[in-house]
PDB file of N, CA and C in Angstrom:
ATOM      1  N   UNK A   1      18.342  54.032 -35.051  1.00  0.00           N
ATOM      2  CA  UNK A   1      17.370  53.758 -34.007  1.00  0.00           C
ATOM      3  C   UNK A   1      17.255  54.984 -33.104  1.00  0.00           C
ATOM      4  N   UNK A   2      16.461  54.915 -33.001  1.00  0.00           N
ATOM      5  CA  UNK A   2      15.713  56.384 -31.644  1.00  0.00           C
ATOM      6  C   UNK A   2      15.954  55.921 -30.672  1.00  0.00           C
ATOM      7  N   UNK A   3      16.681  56.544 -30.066  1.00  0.00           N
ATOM      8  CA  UNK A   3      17.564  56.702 -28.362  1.00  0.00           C
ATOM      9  C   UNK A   3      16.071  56.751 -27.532  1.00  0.00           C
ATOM     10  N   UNK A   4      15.062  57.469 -27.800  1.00  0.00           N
ATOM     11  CA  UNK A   4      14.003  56.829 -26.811  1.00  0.00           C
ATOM     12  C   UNK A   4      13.045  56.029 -27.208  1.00  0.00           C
ATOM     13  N   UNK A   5      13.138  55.019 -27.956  1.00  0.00           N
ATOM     14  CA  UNK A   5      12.649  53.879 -28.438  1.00  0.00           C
ATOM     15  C   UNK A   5      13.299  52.690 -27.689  1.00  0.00           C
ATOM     16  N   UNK A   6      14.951  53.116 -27.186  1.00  0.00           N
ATOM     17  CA  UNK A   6      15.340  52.327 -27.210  1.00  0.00           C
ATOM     18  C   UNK A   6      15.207  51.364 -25.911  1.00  0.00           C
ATOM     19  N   UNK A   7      15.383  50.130 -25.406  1.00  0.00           N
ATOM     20  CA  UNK A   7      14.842  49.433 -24.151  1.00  0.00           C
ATOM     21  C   UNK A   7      16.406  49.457 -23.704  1.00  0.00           C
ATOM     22  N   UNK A   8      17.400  50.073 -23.631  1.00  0.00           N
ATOM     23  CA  UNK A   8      18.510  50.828 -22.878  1.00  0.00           C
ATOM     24  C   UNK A   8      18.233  51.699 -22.265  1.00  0.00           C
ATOM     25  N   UNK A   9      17.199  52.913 -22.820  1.00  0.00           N
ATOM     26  CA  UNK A   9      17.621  53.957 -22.144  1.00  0.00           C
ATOM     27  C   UNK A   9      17.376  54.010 -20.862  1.00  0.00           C
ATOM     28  N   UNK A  10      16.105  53.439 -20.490  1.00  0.00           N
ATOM     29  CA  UNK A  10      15.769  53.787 -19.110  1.00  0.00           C
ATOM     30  C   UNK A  10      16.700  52.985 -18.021  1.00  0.00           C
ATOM     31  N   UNK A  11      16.746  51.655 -18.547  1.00  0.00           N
ATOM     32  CA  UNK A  11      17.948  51.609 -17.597  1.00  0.00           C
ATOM     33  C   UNK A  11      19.234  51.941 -17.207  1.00  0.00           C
ATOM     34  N   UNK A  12      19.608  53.245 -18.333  1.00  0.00           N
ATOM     35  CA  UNK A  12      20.533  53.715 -18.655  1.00  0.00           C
ATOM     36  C   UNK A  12      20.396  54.890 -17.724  1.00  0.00           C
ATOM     37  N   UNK A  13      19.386  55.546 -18.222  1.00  0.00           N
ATOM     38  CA  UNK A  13      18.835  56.756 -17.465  1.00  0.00           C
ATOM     39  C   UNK A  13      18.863  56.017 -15.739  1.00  0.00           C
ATOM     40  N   UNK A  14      18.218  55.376 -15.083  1.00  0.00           N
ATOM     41  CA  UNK A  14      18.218  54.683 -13.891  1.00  0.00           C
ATOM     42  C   UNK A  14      19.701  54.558 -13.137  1.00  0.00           C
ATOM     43  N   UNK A  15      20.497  54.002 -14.095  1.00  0.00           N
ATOM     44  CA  UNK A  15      22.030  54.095 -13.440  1.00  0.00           C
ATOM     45  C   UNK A  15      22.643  55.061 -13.230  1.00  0.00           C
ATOM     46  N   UNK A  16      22.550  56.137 -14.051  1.00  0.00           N
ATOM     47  CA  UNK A  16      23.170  57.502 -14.218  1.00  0.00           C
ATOM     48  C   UNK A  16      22.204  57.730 -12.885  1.00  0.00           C
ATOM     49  N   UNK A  17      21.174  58.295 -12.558  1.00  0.00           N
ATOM     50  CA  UNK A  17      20.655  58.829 -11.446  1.00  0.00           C
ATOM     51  C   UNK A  17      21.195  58.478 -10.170  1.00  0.00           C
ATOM     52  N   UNK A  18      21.318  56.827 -10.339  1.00  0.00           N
ATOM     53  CA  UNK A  18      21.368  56.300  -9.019  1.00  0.00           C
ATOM     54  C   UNK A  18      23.283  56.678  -8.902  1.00  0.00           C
ATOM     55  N   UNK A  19      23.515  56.540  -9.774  1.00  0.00           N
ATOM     56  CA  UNK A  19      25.298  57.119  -9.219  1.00  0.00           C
ATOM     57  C   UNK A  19      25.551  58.537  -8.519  1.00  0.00           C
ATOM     58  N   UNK A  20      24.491  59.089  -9.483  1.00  0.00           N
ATOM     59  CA  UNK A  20      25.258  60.400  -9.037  1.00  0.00           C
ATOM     60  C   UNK A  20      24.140  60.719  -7.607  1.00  0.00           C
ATOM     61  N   UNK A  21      23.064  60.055  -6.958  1.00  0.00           N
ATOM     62  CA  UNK A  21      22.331  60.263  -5.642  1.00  0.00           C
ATOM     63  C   UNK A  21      23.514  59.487  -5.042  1.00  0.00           C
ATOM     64  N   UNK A  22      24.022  58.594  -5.188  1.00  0.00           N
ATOM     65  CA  UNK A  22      25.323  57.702  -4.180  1.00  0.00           C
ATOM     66  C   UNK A  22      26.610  59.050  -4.128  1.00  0.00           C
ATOM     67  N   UNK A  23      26.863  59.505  -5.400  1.00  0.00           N
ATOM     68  CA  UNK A  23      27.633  60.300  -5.127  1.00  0.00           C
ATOM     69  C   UNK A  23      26.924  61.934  -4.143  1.00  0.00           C
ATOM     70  N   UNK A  24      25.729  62.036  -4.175  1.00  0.00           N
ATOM     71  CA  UNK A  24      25.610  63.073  -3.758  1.00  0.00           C
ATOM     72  C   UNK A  24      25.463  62.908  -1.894  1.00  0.00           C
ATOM     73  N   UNK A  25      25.264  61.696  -1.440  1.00  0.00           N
ATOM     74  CA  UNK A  25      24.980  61.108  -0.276  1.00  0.00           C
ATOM     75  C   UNK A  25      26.498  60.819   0.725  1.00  0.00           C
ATOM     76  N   UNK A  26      27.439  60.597  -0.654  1.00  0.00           N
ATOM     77  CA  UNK A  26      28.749  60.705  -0.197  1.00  0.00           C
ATOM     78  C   UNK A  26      29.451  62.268   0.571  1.00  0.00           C
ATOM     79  N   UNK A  27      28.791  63.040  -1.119  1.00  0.00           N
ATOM     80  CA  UNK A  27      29.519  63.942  -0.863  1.00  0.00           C
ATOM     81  C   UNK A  27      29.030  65.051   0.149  1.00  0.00           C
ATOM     82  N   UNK A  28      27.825  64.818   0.807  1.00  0.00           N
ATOM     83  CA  UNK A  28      27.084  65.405   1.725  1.00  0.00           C
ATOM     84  C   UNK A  28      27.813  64.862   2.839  1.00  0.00           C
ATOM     85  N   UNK A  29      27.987  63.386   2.830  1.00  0.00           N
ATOM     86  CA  UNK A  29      28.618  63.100   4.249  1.00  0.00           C
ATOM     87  C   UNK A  29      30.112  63.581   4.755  1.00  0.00           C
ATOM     88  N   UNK A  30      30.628  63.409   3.895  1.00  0.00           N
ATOM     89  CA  UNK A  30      32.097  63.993   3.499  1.00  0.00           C
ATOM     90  C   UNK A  30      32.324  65.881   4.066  1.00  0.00           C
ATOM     91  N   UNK A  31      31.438  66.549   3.031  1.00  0.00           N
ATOM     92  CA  UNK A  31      31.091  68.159   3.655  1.00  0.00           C
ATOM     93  C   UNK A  31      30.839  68.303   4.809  1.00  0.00           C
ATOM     94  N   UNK A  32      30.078  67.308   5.270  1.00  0.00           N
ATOM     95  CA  UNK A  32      29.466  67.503   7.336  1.00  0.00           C
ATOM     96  C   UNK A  32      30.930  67.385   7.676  1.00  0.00           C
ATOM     97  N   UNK A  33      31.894  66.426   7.470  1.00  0.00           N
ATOM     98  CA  UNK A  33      32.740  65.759   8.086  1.00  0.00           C
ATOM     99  C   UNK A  33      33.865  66.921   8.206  1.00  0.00           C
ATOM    100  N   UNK A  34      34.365  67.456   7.061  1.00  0.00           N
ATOM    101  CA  UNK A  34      34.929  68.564   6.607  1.00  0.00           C
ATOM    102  C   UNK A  34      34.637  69.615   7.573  1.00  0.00           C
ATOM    103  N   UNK A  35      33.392  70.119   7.574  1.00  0.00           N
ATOM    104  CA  UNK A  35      32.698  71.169   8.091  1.00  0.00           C
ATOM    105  C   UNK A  35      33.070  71.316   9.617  1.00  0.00           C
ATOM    106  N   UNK A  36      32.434  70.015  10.210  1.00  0.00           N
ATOM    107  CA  UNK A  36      32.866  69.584  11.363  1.00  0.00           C
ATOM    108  C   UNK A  36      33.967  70.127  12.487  1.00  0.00           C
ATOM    109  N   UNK A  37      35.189  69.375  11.281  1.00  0.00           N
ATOM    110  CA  UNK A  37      36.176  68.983  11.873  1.00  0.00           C
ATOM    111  C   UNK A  37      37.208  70.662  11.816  1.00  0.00           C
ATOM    112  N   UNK A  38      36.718  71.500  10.488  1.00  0.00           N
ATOM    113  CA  UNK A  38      36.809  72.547  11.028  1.00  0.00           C
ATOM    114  C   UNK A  38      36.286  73.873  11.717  1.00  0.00           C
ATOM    115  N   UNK A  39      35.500  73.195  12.526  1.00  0.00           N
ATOM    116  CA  UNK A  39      35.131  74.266  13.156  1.00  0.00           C
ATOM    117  C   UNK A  39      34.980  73.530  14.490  1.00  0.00           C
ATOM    118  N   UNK A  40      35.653  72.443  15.086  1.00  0.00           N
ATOM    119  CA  UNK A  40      36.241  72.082  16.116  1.00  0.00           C
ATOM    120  C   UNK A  40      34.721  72.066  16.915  1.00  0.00           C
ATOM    121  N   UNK A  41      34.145  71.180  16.012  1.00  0.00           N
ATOM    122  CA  UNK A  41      33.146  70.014  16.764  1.00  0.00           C
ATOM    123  C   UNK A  41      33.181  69.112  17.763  1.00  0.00           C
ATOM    124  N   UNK A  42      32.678  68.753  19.085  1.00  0.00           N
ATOM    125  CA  UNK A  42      32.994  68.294  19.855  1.00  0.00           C
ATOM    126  C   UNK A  42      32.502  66.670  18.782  1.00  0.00           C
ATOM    127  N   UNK A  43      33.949  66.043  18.840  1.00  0.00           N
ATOM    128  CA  UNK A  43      33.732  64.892  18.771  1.00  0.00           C
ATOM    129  C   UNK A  43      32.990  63.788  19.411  1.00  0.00           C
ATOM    130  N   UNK A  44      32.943  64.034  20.598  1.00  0.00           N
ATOM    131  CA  UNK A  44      31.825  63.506  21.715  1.00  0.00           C
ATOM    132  C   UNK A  44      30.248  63.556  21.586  1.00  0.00           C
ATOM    133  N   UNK A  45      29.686  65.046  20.895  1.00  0.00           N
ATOM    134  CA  UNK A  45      28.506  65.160  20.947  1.00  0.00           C
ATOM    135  C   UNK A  45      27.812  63.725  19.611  1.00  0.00           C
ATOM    136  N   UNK A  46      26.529  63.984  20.144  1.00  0.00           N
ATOM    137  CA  UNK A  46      25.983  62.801  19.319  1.00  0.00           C
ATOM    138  C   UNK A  46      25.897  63.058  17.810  1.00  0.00           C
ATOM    139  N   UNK A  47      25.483  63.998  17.238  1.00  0.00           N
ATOM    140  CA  UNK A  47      25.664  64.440  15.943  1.00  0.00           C
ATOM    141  C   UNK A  47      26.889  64.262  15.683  1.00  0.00           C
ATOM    142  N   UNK A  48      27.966  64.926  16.152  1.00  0.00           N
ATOM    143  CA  UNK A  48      29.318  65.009  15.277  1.00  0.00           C
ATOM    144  C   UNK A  48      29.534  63.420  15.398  1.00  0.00           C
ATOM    145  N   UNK A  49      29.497  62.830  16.504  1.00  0.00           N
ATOM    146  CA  UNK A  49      30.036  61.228  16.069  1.00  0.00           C
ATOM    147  C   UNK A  49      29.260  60.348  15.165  1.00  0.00           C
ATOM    148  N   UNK A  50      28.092  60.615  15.073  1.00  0.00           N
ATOM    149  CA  UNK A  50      26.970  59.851  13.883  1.00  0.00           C
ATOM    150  C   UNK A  50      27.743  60.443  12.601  1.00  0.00           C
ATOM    151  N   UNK A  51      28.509  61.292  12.343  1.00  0.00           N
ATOM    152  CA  UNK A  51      29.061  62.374  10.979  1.00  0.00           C
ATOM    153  C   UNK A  51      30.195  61.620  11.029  1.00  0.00           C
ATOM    154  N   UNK A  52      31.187  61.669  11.377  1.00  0.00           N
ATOM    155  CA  UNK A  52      32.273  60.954  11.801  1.00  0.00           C
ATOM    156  C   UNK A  52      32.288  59.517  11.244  1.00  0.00           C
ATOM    157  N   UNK A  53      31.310  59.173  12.112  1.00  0.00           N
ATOM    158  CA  UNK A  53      31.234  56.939  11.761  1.00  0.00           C
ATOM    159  C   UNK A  53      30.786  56.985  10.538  1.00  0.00           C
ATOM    160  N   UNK A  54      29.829  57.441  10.377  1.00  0.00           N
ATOM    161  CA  UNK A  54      29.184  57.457   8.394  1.00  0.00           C
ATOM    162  C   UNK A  54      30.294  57.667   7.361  1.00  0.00           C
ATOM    163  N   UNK A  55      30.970  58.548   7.947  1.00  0.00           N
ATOM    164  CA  UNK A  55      32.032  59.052   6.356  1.00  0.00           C
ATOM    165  C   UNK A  55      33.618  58.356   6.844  1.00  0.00           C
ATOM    166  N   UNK A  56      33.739  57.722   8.056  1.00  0.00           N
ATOM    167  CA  UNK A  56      34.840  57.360   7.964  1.00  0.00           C
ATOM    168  C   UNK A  56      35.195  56.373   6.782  1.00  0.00           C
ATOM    169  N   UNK A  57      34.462  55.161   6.720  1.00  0.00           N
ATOM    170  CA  UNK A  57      34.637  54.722   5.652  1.00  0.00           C
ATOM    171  C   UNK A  57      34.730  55.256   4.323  1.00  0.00           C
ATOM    172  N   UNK A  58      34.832  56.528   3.899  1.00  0.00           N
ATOM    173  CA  UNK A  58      34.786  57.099   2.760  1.00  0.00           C
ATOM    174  C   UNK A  58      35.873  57.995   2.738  1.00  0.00           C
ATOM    175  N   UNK A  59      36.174  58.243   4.004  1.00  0.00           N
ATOM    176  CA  UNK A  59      37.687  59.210   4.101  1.00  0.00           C
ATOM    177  C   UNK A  59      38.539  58.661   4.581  1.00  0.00           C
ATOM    178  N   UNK A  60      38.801  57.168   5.315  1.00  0.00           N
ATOM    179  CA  UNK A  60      39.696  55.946   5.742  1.00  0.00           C
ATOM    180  C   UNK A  60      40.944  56.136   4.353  1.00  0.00           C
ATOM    181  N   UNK A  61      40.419  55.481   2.980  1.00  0.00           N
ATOM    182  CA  UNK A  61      41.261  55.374   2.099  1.00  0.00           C
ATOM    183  C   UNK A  61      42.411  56.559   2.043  1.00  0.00           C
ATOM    184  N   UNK A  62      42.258  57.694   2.237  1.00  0.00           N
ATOM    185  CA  UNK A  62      42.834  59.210   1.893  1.00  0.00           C
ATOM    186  C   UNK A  62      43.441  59.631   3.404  1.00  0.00           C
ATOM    187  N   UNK A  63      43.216  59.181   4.932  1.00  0.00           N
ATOM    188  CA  UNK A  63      43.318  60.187   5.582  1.00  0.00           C
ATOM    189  C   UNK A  63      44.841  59.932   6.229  1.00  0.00           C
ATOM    190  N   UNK A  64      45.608  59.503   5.367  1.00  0.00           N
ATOM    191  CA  UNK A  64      47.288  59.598   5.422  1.00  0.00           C
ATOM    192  C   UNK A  64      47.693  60.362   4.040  1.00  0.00           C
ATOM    193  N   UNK A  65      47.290  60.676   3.197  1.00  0.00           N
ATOM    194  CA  UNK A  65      47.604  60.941   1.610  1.00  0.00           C
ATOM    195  C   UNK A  65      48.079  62.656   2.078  1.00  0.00           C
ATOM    196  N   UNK A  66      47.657  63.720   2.788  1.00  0.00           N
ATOM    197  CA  UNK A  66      48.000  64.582   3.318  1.00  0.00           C
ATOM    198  C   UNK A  66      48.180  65.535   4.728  1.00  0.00           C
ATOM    199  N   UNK A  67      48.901  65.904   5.168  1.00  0.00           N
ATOM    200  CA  UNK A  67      48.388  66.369   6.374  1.00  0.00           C
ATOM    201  C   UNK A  67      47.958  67.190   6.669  1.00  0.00           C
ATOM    202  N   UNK A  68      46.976  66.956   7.920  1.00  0.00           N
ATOM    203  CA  UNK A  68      45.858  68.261   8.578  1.00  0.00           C
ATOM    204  C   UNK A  68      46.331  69.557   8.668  1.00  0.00           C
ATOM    205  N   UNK A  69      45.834  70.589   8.425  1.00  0.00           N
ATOM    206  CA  UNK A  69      45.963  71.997   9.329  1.00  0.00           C
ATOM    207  C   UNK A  69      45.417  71.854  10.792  1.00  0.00           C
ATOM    208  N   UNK A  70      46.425  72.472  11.421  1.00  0.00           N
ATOM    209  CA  UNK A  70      45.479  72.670  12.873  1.00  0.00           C
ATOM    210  C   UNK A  70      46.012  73.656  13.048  1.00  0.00           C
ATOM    211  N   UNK A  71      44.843  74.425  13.689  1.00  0.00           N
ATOM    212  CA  UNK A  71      44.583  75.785  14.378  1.00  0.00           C
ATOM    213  C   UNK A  71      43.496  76.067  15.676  1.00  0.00           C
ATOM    214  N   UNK A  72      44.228  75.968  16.941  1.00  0.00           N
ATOM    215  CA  UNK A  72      43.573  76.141  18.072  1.00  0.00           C
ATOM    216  C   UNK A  72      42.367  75.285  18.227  1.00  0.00           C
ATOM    217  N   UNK A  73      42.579  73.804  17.903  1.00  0.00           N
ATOM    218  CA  UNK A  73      41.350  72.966  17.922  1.00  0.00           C
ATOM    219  C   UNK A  73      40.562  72.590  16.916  1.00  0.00           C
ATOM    220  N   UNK A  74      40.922  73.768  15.622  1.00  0.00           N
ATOM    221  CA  UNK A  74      40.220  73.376  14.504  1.00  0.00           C
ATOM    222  C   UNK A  74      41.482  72.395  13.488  1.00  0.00           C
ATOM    223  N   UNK A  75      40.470  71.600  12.535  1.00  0.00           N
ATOM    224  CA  UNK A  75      41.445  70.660  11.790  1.00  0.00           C
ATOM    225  C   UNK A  75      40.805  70.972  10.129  1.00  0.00           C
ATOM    226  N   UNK A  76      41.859  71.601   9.399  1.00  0.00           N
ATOM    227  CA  UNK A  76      41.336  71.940   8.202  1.00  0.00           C
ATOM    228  C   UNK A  76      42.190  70.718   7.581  1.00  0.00           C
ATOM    229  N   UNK A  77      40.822  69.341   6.577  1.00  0.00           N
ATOM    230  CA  UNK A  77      41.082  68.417   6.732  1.00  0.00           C
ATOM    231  C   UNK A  77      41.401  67.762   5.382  1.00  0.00           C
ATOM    232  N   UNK A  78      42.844  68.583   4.223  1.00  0.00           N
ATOM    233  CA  UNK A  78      43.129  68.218   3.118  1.00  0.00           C
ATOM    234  C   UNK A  78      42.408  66.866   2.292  1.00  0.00           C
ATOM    235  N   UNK A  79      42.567  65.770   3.292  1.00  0.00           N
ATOM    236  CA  UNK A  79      42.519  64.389   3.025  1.00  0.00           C
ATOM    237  C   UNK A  79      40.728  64.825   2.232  1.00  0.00           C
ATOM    238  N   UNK A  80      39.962  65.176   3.110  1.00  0.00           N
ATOM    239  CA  UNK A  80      38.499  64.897   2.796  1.00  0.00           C
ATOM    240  C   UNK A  80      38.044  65.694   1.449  1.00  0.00           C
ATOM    241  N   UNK A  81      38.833  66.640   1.643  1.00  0.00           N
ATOM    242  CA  UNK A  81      38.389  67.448   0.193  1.00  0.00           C
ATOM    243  C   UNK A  81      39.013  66.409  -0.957  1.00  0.00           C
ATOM    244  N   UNK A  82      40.427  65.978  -0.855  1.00  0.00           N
ATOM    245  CA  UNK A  82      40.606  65.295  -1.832  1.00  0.00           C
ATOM    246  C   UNK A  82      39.993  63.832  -2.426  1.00  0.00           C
ATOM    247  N   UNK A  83      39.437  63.380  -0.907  1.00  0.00           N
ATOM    248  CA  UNK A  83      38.403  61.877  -1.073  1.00  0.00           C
ATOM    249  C   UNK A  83      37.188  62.545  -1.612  1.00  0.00           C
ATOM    250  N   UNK A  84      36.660  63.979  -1.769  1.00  0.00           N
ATOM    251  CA  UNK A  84      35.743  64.465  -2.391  1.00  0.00           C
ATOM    252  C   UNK A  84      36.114  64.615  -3.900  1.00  0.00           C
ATOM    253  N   UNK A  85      37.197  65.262  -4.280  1.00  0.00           N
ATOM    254  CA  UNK A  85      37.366  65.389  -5.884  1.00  0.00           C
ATOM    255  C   UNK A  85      37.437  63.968  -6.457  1.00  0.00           C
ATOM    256  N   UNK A  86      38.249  62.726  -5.495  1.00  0.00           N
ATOM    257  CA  UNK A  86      37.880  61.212  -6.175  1.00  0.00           C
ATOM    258  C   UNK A  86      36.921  60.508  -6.284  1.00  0.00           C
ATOM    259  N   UNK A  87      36.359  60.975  -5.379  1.00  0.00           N
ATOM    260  CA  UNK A  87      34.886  60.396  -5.488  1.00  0.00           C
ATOM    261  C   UNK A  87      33.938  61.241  -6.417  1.00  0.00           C
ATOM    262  N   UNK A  88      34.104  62.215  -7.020  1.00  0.00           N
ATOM    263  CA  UNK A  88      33.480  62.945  -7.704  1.00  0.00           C
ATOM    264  C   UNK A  88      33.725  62.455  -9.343  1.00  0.00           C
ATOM    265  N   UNK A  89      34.909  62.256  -9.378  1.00  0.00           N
ATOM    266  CA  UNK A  89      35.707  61.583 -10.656  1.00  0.00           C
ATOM    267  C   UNK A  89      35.386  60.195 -11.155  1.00  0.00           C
ATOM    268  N   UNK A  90      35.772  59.233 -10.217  1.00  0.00           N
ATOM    269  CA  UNK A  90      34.754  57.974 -10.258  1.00  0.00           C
ATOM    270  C   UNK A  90      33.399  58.372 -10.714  1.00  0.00           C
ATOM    271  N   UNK A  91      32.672  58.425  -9.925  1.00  0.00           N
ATOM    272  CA  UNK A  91      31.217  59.035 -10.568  1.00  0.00           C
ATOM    273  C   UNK A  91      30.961  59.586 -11.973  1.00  0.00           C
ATOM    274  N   UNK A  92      31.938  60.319 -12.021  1.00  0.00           N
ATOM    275  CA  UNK A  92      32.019  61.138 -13.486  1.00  0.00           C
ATOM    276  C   UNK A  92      32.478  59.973 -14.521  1.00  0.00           C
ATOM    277  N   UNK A  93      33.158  59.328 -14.076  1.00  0.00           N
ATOM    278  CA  UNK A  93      34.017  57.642 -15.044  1.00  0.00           C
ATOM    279  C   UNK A  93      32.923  57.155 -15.312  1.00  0.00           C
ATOM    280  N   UNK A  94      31.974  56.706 -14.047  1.00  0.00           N
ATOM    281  CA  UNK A  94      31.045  55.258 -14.171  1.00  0.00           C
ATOM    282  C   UNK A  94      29.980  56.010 -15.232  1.00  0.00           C
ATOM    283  N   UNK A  95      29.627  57.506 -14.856  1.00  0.00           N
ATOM    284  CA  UNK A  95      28.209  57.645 -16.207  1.00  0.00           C
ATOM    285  C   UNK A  95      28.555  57.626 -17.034  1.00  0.00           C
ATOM    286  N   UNK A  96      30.108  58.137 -17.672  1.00  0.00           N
ATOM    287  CA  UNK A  96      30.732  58.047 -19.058  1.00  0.00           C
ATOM    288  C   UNK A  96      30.586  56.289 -19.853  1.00  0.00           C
ATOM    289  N   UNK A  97      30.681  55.032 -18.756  1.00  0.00           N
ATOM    290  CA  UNK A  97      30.596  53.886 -18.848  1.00  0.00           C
ATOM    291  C   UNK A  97      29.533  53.725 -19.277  1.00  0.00           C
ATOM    292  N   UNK A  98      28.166  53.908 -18.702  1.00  0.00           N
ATOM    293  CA  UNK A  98      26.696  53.713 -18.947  1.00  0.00           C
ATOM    294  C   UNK A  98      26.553  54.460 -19.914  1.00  0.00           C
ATOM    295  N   UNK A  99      26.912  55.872 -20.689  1.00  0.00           N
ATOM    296  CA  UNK A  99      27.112  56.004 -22.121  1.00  0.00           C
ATOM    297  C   UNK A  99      27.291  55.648 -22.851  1.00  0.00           C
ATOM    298  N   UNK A 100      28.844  55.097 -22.430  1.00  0.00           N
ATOM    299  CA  UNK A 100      29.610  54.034 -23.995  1.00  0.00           C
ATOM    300  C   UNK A 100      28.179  52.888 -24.464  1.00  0.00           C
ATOM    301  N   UNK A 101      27.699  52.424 -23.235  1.00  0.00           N
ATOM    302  CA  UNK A 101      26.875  51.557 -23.703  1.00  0.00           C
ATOM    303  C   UNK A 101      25.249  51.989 -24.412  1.00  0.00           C
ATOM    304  N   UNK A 102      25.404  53.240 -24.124  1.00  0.00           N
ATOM    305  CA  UNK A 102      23.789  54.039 -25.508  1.00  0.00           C
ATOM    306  C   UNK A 102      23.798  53.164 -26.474  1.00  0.00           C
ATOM    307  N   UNK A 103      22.359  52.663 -26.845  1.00  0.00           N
ATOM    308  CA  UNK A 103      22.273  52.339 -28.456  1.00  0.00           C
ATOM    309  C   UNK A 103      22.386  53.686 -29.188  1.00  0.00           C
ATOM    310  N   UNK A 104      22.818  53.293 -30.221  1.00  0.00           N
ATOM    311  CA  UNK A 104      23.285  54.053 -31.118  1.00  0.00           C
ATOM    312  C   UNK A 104      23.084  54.176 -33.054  1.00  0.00           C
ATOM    313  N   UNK A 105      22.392  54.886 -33.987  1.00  0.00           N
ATOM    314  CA  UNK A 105      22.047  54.388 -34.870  1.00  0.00           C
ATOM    315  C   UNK A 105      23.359  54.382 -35.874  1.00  0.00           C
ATOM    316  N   UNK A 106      23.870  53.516 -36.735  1.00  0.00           N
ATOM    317  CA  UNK A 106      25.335  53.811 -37.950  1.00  0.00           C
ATOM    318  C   UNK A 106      25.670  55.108 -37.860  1.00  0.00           C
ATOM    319  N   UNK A 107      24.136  55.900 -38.411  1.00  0.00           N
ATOM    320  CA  UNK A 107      24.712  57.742 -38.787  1.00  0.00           C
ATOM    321  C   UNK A 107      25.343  58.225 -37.718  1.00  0.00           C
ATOM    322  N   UNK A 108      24.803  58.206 -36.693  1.00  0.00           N
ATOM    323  CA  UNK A 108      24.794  58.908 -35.704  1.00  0.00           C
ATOM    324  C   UNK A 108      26.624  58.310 -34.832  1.00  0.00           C
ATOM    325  N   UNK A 109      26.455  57.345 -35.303  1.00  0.00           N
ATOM    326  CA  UNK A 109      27.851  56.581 -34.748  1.00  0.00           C
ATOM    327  C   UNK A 109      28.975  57.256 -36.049  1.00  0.00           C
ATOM    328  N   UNK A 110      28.784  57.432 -37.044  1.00  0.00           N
ATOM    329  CA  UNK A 110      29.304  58.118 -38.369  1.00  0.00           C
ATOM    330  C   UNK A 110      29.701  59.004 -38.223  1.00  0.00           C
ATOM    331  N   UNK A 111      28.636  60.068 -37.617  1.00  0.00           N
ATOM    332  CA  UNK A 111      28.927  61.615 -37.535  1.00  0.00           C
ATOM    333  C   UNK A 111      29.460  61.537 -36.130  1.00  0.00           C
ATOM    334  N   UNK A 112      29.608  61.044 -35.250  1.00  0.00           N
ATOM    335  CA  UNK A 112      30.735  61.111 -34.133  1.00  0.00           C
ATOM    336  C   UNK A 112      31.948  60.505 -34.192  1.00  0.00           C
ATOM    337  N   UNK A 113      32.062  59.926 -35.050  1.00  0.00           N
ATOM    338  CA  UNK A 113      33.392  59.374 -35.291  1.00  0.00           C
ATOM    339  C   UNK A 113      34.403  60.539 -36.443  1.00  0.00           C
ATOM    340  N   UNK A 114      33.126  61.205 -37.294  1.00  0.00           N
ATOM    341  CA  UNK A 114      34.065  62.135 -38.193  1.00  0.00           C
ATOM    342  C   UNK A 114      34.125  62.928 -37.010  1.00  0.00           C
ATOM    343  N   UNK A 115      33.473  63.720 -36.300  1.00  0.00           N
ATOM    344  CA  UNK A 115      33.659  64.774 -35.765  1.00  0.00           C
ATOM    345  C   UNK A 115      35.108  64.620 -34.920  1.00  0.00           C
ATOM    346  N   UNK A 116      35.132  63.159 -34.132  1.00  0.00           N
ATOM    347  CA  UNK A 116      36.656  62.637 -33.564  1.00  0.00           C
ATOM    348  C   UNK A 116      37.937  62.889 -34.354  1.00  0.00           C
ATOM    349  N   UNK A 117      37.480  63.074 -35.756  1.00  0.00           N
ATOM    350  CA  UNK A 117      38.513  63.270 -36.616  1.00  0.00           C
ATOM    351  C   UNK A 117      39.224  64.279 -36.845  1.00  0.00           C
TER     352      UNK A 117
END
């Protein structure tokens, strides 16, 4: 069967997009946050705290897993880079998922299975 014949792909294609715009929305918020925090952003101003509240929930899970650098006010912020490589990984898991599920024709399932070999 022809992969664009098939009534998978697009919703296949659709999931893959929409993960990796969630991941890219993350990882934008995450970089501000990062960015931020080192270069000793007034936490007070209205921007840095709108940056802050958005990605806390996304850097909450991680922000005991290592500790900060600090330097004269700035906070170089281990935790966020690493809630960035997991969240990057997940993402990378879930499209591999929406793959496994491609239709697929025998041959084509044939010749990837020898090639596994």
């Amino acid at each position: 069967m022809d992969a664009s014949n098939s009534p998978t792909t697009k919703p296949l294609y659709l999931g893959t997009q929409i993960t990796w715009y969630i991941l890219g929305v993350i990882e934008t918020l995450l970089a501000l946050r990062f960015l931020l925090k080192l270069l000793a952003a007034n936490p007070s101003a209205g921007f840095s705290n709108f940056i802050y509240t958005l990605s806390y929930p996304f850097a909450a899970p991680f922000l005991n897993v290592f500790a900060s650098s600090r330097i004269e006010g700035s906070v170089f912020e281990w935790t966020t880079i690493f809630a960035m490589l997991i969240y990057a990984l997940v993402a990378w898991g879930i499209v591999k998922i929406f793959f496994m599920s491609k239709t697929v024709s025998t041959r084509e399932a044939a010749t990837k299975l020898n090639e596994e070999e």
